[in-house]
C-alpha atoms as a PDB file:
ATOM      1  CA  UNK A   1      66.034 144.763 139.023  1.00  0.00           C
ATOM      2  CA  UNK A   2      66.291 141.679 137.087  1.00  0.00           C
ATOM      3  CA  UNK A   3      67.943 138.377 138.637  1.00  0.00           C
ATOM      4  CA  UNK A   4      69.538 137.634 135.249  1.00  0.00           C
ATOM      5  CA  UNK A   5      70.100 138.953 131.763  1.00  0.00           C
ATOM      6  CA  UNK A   6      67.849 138.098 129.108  1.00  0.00           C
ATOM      7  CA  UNK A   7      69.459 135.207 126.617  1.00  0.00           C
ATOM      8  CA  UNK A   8      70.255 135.703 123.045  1.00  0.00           C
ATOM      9  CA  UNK A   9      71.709 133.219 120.779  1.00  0.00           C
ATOM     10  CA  UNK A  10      73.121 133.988 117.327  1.00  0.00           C
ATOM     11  CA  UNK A  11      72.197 130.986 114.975  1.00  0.00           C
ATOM     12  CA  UNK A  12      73.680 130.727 111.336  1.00  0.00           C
ATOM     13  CA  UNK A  13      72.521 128.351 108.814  1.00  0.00           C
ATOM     14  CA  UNK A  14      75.288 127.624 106.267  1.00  0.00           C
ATOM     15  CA  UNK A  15      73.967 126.676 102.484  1.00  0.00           C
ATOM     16  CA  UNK A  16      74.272 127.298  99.016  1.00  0.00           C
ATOM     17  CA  UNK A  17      71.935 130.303  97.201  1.00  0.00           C
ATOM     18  CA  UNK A  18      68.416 129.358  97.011  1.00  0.00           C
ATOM     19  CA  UNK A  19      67.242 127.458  95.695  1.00  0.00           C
ATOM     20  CA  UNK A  20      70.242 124.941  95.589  1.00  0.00           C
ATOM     21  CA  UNK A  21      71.055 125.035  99.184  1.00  0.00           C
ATOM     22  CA  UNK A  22      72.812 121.878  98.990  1.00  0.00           C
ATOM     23  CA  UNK A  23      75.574 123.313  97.048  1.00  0.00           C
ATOM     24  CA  UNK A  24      78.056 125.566  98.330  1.00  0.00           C
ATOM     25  CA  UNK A  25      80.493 127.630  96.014  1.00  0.00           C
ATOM     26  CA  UNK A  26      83.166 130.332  96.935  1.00  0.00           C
ATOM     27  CA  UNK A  27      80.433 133.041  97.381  1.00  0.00           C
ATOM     28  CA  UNK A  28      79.086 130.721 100.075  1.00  0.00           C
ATOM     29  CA  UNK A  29      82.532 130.137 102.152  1.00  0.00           C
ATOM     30  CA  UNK A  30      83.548 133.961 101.421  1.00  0.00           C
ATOM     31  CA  UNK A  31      79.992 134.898 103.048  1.00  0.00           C
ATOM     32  CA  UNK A  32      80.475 132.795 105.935  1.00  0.00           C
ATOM     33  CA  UNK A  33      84.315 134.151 106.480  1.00  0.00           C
ATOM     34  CA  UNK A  34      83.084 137.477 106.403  1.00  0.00           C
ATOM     35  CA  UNK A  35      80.316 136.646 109.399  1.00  0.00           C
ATOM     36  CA  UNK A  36      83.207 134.577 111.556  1.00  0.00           C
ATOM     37  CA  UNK A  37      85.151 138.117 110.849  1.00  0.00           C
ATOM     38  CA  UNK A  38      82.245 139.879 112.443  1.00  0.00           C
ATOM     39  CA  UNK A  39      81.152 137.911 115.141  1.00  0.00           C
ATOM     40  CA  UNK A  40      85.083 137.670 115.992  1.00  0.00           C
ATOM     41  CA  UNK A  41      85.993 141.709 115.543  1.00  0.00           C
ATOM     42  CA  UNK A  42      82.770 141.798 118.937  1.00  0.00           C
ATOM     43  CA  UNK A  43      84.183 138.999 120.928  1.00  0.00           C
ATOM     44  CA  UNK A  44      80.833 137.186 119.965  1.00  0.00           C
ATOM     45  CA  UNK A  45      80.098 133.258 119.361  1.00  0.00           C
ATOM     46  CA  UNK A  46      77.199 131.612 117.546  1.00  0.00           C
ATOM     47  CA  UNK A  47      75.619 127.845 116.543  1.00  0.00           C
ATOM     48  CA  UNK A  48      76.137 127.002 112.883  1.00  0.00           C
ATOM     49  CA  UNK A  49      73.720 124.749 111.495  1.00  0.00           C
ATOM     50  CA  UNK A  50      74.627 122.188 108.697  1.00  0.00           C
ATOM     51  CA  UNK A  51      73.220 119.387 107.234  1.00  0.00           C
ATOM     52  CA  UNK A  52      75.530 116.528 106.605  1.00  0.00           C
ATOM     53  CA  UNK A  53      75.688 117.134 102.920  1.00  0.00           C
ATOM     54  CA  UNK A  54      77.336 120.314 103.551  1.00  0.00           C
ATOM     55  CA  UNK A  55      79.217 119.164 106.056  1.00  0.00           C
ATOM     56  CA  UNK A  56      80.992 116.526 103.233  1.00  0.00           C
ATOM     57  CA  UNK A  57      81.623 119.771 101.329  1.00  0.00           C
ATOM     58  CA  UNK A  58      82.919 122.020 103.496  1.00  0.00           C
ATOM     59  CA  UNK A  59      85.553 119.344 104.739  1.00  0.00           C
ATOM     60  CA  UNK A  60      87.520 120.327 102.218  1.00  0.00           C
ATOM     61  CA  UNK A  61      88.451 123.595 103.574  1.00  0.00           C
ATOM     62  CA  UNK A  62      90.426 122.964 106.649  1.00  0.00           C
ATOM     63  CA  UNK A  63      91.003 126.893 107.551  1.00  0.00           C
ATOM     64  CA  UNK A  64      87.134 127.211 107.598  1.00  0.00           C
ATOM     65  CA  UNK A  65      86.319 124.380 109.661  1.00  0.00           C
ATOM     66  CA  UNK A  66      89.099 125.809 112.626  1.00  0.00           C
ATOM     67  CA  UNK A  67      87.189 128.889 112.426  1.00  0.00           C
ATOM     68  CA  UNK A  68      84.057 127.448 113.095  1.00  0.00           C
ATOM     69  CA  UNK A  69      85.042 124.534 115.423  1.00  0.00           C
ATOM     70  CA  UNK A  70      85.545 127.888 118.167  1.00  0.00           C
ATOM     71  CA  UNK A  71      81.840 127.891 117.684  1.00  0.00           C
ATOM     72  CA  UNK A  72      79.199 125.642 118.451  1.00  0.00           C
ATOM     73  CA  UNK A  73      77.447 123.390 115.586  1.00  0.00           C
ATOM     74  CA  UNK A  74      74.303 122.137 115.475  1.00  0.00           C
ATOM     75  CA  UNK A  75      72.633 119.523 112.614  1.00  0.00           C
ATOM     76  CA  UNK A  76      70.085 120.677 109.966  1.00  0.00           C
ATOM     77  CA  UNK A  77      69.623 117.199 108.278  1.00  0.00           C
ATOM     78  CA  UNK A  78      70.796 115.058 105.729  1.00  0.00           C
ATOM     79  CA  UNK A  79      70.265 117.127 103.297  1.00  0.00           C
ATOM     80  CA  UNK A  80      68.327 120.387 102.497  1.00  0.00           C
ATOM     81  CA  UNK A  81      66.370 118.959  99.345  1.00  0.00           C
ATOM     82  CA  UNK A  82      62.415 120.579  99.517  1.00  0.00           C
ATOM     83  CA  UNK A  83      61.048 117.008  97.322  1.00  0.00           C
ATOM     84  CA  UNK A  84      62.458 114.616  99.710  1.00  0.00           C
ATOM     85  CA  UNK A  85      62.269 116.592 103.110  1.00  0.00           C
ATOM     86  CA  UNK A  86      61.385 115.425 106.595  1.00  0.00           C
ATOM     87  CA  UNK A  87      57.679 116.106 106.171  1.00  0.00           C
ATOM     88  CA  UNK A  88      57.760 114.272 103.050  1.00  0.00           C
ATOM     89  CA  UNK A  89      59.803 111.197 104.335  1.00  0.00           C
ATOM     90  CA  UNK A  90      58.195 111.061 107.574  1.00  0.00           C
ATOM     91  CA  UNK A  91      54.272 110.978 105.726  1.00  0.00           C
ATOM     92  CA  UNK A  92      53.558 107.380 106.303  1.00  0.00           C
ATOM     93  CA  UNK A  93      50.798 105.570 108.758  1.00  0.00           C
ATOM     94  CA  UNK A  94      53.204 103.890 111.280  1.00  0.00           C
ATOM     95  CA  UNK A  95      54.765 106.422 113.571  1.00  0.00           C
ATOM     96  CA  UNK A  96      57.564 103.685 114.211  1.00  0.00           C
ATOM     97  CA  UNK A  97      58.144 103.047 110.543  1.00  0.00           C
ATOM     98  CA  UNK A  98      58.736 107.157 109.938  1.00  0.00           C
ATOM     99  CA  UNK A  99      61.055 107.143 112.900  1.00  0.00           C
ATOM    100  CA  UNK A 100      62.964 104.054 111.551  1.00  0.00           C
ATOM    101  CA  UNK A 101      62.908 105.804 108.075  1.00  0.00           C
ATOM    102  CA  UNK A 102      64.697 108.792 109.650  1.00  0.00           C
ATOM    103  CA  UNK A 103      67.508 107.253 111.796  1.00  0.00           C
ATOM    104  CA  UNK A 104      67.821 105.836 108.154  1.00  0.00           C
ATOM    105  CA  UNK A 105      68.237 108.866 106.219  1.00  0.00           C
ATOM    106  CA  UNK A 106      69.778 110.803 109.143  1.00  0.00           C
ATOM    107  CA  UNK A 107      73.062 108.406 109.243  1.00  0.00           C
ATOM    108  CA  UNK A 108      73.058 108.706 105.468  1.00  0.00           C
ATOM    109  CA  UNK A 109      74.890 110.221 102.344  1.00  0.00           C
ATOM    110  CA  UNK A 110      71.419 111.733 100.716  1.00  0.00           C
ATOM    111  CA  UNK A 111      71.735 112.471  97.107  1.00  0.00           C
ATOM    112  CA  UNK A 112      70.109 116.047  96.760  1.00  0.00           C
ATOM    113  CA  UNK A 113      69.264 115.727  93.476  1.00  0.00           C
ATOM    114  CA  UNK A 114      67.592 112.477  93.517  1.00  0.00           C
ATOM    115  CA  UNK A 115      66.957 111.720  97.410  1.00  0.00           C
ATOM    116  CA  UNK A 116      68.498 108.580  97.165  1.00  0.00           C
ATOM    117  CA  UNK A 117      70.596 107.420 100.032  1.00  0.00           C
ATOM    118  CA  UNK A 118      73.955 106.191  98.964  1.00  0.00           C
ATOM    119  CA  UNK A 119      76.003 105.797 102.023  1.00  0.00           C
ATOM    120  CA  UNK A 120      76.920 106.290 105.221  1.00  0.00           C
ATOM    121  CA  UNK A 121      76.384 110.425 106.249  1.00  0.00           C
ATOM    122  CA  UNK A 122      74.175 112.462 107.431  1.00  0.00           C
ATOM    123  CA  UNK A 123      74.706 113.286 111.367  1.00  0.00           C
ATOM    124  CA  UNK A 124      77.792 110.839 111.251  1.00  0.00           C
ATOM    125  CA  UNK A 125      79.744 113.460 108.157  1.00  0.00           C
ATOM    126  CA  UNK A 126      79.168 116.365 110.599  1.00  0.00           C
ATOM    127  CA  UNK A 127      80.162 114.641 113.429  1.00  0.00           C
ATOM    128  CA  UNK A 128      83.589 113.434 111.395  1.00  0.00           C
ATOM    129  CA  UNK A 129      83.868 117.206 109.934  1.00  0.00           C
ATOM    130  CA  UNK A 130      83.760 118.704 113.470  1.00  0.00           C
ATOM    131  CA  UNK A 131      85.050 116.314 116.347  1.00  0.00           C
ATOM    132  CA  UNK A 132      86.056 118.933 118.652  1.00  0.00           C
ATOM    133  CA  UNK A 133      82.294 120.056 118.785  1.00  0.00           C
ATOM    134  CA  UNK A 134      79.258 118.206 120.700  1.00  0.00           C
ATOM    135  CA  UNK A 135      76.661 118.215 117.987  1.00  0.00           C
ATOM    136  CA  UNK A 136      73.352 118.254 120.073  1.00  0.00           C
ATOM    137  CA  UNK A 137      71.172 120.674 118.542  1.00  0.00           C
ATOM    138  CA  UNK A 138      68.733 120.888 115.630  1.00  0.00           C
ATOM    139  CA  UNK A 139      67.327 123.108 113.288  1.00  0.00           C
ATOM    140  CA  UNK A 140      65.375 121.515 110.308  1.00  0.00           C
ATOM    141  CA  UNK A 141      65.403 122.988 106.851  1.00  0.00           C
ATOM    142  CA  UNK A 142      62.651 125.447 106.433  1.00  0.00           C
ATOM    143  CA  UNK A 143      61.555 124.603 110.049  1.00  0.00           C
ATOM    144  CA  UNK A 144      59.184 121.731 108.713  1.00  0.00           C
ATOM    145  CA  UNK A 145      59.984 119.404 111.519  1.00  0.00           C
ATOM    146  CA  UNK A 146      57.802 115.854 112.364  1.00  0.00           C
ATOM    147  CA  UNK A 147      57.644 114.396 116.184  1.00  0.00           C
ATOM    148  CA  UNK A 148      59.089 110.640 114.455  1.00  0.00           C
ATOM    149  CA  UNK A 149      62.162 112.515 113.094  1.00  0.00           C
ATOM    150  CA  UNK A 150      62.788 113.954 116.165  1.00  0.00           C
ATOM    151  CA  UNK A 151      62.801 111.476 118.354  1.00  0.00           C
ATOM    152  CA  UNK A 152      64.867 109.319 115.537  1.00  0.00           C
ATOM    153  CA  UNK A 153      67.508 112.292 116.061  1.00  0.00           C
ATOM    154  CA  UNK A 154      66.419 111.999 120.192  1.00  0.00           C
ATOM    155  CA  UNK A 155      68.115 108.335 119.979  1.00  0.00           C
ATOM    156  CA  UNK A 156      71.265 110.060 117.313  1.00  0.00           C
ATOM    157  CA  UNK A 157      72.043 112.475 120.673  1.00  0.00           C
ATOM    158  CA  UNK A 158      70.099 115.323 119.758  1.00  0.00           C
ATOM    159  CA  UNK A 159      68.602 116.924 122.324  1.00  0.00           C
ATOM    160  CA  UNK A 160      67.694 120.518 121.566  1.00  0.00           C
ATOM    161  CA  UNK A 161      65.021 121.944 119.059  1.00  0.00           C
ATOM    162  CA  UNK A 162      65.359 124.929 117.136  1.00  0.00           C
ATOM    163  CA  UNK A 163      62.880 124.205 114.566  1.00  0.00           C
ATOM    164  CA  UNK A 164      59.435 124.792 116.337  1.00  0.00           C
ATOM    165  CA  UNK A 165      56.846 127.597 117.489  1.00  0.00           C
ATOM    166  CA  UNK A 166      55.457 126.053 120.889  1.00  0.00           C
ATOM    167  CA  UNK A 167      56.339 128.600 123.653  1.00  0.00           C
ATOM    168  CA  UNK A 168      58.621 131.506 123.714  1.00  0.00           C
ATOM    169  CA  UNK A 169      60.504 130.059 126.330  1.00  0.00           C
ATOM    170  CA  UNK A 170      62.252 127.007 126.582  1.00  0.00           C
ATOM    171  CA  UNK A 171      60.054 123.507 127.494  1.00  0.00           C
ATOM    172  CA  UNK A 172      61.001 120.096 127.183  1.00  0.00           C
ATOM    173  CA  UNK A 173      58.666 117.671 126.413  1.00  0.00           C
ATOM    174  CA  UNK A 174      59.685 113.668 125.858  1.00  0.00           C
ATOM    175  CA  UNK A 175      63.398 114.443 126.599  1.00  0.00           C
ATOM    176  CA  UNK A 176      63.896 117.620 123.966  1.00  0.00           C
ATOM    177  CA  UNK A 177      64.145 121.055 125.040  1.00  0.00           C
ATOM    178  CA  UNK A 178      62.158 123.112 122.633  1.00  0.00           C
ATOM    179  CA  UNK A 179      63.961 126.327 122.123  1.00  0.00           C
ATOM    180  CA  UNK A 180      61.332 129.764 120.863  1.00  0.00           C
ATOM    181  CA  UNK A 181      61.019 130.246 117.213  1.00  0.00           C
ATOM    182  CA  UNK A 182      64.076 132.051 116.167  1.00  0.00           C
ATOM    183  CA  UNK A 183      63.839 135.586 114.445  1.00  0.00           C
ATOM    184  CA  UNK A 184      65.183 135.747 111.018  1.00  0.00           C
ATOM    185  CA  UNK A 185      67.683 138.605 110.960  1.00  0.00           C
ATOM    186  CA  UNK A 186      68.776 138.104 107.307  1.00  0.00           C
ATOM    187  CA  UNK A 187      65.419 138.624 106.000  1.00  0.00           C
ATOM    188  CA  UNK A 188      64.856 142.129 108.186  1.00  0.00           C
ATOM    189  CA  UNK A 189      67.996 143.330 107.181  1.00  0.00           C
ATOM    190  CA  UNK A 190      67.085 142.901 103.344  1.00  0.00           C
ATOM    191  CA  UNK A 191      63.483 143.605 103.503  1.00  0.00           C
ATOM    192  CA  UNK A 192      65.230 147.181 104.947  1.00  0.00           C
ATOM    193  CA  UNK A 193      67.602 147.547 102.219  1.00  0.00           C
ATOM    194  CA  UNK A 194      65.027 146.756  99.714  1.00  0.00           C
ATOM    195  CA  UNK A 195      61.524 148.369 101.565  1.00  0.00           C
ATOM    196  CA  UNK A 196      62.285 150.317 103.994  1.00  0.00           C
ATOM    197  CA  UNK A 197      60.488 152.142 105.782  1.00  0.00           C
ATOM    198  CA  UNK A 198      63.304 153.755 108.059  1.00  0.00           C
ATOM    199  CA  UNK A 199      62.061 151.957 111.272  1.00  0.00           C
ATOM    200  CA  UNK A 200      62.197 148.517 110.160  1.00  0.00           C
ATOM    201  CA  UNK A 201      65.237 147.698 111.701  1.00  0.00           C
ATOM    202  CA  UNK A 202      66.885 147.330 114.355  1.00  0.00           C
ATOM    203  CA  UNK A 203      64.439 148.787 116.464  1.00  0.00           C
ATOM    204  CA  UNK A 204      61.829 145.881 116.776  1.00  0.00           C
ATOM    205  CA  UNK A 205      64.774 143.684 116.770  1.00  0.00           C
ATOM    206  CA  UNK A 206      66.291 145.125 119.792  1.00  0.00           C
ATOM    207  CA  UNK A 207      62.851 145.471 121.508  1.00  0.00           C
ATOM    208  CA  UNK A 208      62.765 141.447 121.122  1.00  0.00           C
ATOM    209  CA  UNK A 209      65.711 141.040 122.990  1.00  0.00           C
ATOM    210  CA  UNK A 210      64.572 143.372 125.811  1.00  0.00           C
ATOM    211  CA  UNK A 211      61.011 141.216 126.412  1.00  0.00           C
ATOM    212  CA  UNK A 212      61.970 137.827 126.025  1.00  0.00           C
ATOM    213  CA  UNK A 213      63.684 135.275 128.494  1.00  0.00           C
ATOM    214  CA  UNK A 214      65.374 134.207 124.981  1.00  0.00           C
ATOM    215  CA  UNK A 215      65.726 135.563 121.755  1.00  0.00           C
ATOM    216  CA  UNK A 216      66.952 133.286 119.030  1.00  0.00           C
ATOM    217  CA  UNK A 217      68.177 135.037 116.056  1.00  0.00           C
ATOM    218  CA  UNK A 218      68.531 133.180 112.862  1.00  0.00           C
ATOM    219  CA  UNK A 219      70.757 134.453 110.207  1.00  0.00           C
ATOM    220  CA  UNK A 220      72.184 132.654 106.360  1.00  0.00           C
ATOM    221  CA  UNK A 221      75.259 133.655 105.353  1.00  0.00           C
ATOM    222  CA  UNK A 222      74.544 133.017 102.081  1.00  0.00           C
ATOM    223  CA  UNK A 223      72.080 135.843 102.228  1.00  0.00           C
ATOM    224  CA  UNK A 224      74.436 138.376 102.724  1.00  0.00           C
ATOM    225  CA  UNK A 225      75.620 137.702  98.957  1.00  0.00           C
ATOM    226  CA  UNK A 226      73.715 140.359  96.687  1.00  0.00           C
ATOM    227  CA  UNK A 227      72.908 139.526  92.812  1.00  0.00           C
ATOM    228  CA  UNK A 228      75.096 142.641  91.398  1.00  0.00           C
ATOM    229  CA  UNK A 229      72.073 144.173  88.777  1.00  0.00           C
ATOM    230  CA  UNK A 230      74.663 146.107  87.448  1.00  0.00           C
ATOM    231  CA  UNK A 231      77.277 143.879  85.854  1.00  0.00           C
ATOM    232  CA  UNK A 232      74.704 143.383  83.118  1.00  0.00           C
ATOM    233  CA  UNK A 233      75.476 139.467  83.968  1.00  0.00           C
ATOM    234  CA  UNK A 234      74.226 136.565  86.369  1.00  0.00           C
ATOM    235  CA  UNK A 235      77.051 137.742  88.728  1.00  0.00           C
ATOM    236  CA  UNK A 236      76.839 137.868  92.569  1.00  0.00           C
ATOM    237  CA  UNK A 237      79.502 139.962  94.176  1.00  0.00           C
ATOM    238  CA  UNK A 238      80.379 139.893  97.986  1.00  0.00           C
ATOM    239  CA  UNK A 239      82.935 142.417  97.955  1.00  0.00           C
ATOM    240  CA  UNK A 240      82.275 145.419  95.663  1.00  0.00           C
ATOM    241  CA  UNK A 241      78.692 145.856  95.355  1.00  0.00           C
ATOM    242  CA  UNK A 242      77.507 148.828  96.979  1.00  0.00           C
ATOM    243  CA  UNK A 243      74.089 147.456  98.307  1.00  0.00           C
ATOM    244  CA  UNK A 244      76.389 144.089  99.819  1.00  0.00           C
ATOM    245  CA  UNK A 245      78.797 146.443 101.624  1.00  0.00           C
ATOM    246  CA  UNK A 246      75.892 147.763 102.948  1.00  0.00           C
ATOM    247  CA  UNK A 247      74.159 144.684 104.185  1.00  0.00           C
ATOM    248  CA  UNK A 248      77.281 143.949 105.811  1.00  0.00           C
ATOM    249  CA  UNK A 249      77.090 147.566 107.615  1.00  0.00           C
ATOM    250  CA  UNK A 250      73.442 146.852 109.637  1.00  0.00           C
ATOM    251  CA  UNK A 251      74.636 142.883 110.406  1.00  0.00           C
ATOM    252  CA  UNK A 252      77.934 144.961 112.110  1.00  0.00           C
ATOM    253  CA  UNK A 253      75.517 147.918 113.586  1.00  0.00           C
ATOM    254  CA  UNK A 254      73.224 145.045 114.887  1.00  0.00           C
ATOM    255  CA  UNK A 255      76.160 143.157 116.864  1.00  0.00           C
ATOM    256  CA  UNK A 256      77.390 146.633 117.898  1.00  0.00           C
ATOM    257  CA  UNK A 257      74.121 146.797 119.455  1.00  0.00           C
ATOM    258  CA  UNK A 258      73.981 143.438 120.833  1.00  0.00           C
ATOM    259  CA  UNK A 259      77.165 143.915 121.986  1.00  0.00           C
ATOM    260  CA  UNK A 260      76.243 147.631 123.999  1.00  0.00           C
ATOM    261  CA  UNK A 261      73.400 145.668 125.738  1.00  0.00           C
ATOM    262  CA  UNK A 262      75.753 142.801 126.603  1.00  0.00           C
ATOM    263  CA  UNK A 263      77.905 145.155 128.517  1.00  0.00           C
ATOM    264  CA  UNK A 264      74.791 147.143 129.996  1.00  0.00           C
ATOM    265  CA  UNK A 265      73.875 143.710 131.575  1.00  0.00           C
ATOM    266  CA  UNK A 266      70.387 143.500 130.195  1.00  0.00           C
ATOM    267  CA  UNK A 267      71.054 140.199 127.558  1.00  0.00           C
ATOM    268  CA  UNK A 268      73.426 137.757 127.632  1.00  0.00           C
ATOM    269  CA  UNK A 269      74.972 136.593 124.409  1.00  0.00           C
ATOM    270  CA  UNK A 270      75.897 132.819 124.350  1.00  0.00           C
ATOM    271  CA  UNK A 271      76.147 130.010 122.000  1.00  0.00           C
ATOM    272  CA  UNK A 272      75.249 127.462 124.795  1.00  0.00           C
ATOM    273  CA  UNK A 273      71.987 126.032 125.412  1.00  0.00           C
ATOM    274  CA  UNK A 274      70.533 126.357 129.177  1.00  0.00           C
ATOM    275  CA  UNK A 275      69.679 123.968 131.663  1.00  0.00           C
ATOM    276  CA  UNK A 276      66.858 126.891 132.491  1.00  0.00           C
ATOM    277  CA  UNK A 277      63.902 125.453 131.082  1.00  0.00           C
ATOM    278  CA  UNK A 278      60.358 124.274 132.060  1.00  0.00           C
ATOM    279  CA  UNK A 279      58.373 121.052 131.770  1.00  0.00           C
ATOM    280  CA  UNK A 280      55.770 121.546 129.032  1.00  0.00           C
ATOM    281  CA  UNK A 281      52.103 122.288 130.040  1.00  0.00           C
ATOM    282  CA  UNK A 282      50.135 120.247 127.139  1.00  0.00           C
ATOM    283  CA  UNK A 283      47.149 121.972 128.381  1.00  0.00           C
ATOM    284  CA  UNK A 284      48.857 125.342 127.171  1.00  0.00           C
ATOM    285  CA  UNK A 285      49.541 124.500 123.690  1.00  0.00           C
ATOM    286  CA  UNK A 286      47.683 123.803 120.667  1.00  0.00           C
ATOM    287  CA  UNK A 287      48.266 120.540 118.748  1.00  0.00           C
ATOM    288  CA  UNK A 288      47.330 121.403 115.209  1.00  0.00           C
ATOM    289  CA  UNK A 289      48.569 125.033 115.713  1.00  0.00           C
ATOM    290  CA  UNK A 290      52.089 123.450 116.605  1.00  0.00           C
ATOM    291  CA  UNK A 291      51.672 121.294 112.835  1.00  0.00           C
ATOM    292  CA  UNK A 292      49.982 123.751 110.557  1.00  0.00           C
ATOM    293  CA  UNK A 293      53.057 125.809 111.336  1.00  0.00           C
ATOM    294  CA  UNK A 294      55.469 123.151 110.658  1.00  0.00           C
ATOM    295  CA  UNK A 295      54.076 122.332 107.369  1.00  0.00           C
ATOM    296  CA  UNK A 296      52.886 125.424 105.630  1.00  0.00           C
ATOM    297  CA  UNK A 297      56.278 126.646 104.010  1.00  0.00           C
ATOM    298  CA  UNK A 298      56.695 122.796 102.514  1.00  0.00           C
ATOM    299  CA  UNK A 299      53.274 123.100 101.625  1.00  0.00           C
ATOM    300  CA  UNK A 300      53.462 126.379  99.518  1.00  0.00           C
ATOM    301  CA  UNK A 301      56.946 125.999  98.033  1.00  0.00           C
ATOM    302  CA  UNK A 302      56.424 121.881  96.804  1.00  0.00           C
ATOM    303  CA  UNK A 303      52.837 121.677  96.836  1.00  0.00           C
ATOM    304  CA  UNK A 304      52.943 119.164  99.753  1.00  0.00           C
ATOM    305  CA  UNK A 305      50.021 117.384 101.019  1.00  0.00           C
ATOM    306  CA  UNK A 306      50.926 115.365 103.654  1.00  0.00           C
ATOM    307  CA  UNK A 307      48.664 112.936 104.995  1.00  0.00           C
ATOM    308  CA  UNK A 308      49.596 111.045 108.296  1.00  0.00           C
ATOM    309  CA  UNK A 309      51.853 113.676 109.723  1.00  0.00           C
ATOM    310  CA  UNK A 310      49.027 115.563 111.650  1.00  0.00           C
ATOM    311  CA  UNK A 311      48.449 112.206 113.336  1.00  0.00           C
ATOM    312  CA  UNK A 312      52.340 111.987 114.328  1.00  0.00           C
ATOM    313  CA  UNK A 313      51.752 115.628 116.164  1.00  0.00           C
ATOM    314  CA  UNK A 314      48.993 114.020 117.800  1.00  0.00           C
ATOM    315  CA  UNK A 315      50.381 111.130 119.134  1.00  0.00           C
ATOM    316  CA  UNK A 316      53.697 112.524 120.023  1.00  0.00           C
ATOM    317  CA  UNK A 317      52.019 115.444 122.077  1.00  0.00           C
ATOM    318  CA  UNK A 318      49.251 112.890 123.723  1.00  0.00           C
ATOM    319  CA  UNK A 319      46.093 113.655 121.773  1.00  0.00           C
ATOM    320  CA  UNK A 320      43.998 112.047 119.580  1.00  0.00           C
ATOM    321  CA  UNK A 321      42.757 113.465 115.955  1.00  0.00           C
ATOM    322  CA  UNK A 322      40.000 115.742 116.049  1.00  0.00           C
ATOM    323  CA  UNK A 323      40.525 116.438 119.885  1.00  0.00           C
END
């Protein structure tokens, strides 16, 4: 018998189509209409993850941000820009410098297209965009995180991770509570319209949810747009492509399923972030484990070769190089 239901959290992160995640159009704010309709149709709430460049955008549509403000929101940095991201920023000797550099950028308007800063932003435009919501959480873009720029958003009132693969339950370590690595629902869900086989989803999906403590699923609106092949154009279509509908049809069978395990009392589904966590064991994790995983999508999409970060893992966690 268990004490208490498992916890699931639905995450969303709102951006633009790859690869200018930056910049949102219609498609974008139709996409994330149609997942409020969703999660709203179950009875269901969720975290939605912006960085403050989006958050400047989406301003601008005052229906939108009432939807979401029923929801929780959580920061995903400045900006979402792969050439000028937090491993590249924070890649410099001093630990102290890189966390200076990111209370910098994080308070800051961040050009995308250049990097340059040109104004006040960052955490401070979300915060502005949503001031019914406490903005305490963080998920960084392609979940290449750095101990400096964490602890830079530690003194900006962060105090949850969502970015990093240290335990599959939740530890905090240095004042942050590091939430499991999240599942990425968006890509099963296309990998099954596109793949197959049959028993791709939701099965493995709903086994996750039965095992862990927590279960973090990750989902992009923006994904749920589909290029339409078949206009003979560079069209995408959120309404009358065939394969989109259908996209839409497993996100709704997977809350339909969330939602039948809610009631059966095995998961609880909740957009808040528990007290219920553990002091981190440092003798439990590995250090350069933690940071190849961090880096290696920055490093195979820009070709990064960061330098000094591995030595800001091992400082923050307590180790030296080569330990």
């Amino acid at each position: 018998m268990r004490d208490q239901p498992n916890q699931v959290l639905l995450t969303f992160d709102v951006e633009g189509l790859p690869p200018r995640e930056d910049f949102f159009d219609n498609y974008s704010f139709m996409c994330v209409h149609k997942t409020l309709d969703l999660l709203e149709e179950k009875g269901l709430r969720g975290i939605f993850f912006f960085t403050g460049f989006g958050a400047e955008q989406i301003r601008e549509h005052q229906d939108l941000v009432e939807r979401l403000s029923f929801h929780e929101i959580g920061y995903h940095s400045s900006s979402h820009s792969g050439e000028s991201g937090i491993i590249e920023y924070t890649d410099v000797p001093s630990y102290e410098e890189a966390v200076n550099i990111s209370l910098q950028r994080e308070t800051s308007h961040v050009n995308p297209e250049t990097g340059e800063i040109e104004g006040k932003g960052g955490i401070w435009a979300l915060r502005e965009t949503f001031p019914k919501n406490d903005v305490v959480c963080f998920r960084a873009p392609f979940l290449a995180w750095s101990p400096p720029h964490l602890e830079a958003l530690k003194k900006l009132g962060i105090m949850f991770d969502l970015s990093s693969i240290i335990s599959e339950d939740p530890v905090s370590f240095r004042g942050i509570v590091f939430y499991p690595c999240s599942i990425p629902i968006d890509s099963a869900i296309r990998t099954f319209v596109y793949k197959g086989p049959e028993d791709s989803f939701p099965k493995p999906i709903l086994n996750a949810m039965l095992r862990r403590k927590v279960t973090v699923f990750a989902m992009h609106p923006q994904a749920l747009v589909v290029k339409n092949l078949y206009a003979g154009r560079d069209k995408y279509s959120i309404g009358g492509n065939v394969r989109t509908k259908f996209i839409f049809s497993l996100l709704k069978l997977l809350f339909d399923r969330i939602c039948f395990l809610q009631k059966s009392n095995l998961i609880e589904v909740t957009p808040l972030l528990s007290q219920n966590w553990q002091f981190l064991r440092l003798e439990s994790i590995d250090v350069e484990k933690i940071y190849w995983r961090s880096v290696q999508h920055v490093m195979r999409l820009f070709n990064s070769n960061p330098r000094f970060v591995l030595s800001h893992f091992m400082h923050f966690f307590g180790q030296s190089e080569g330990k």
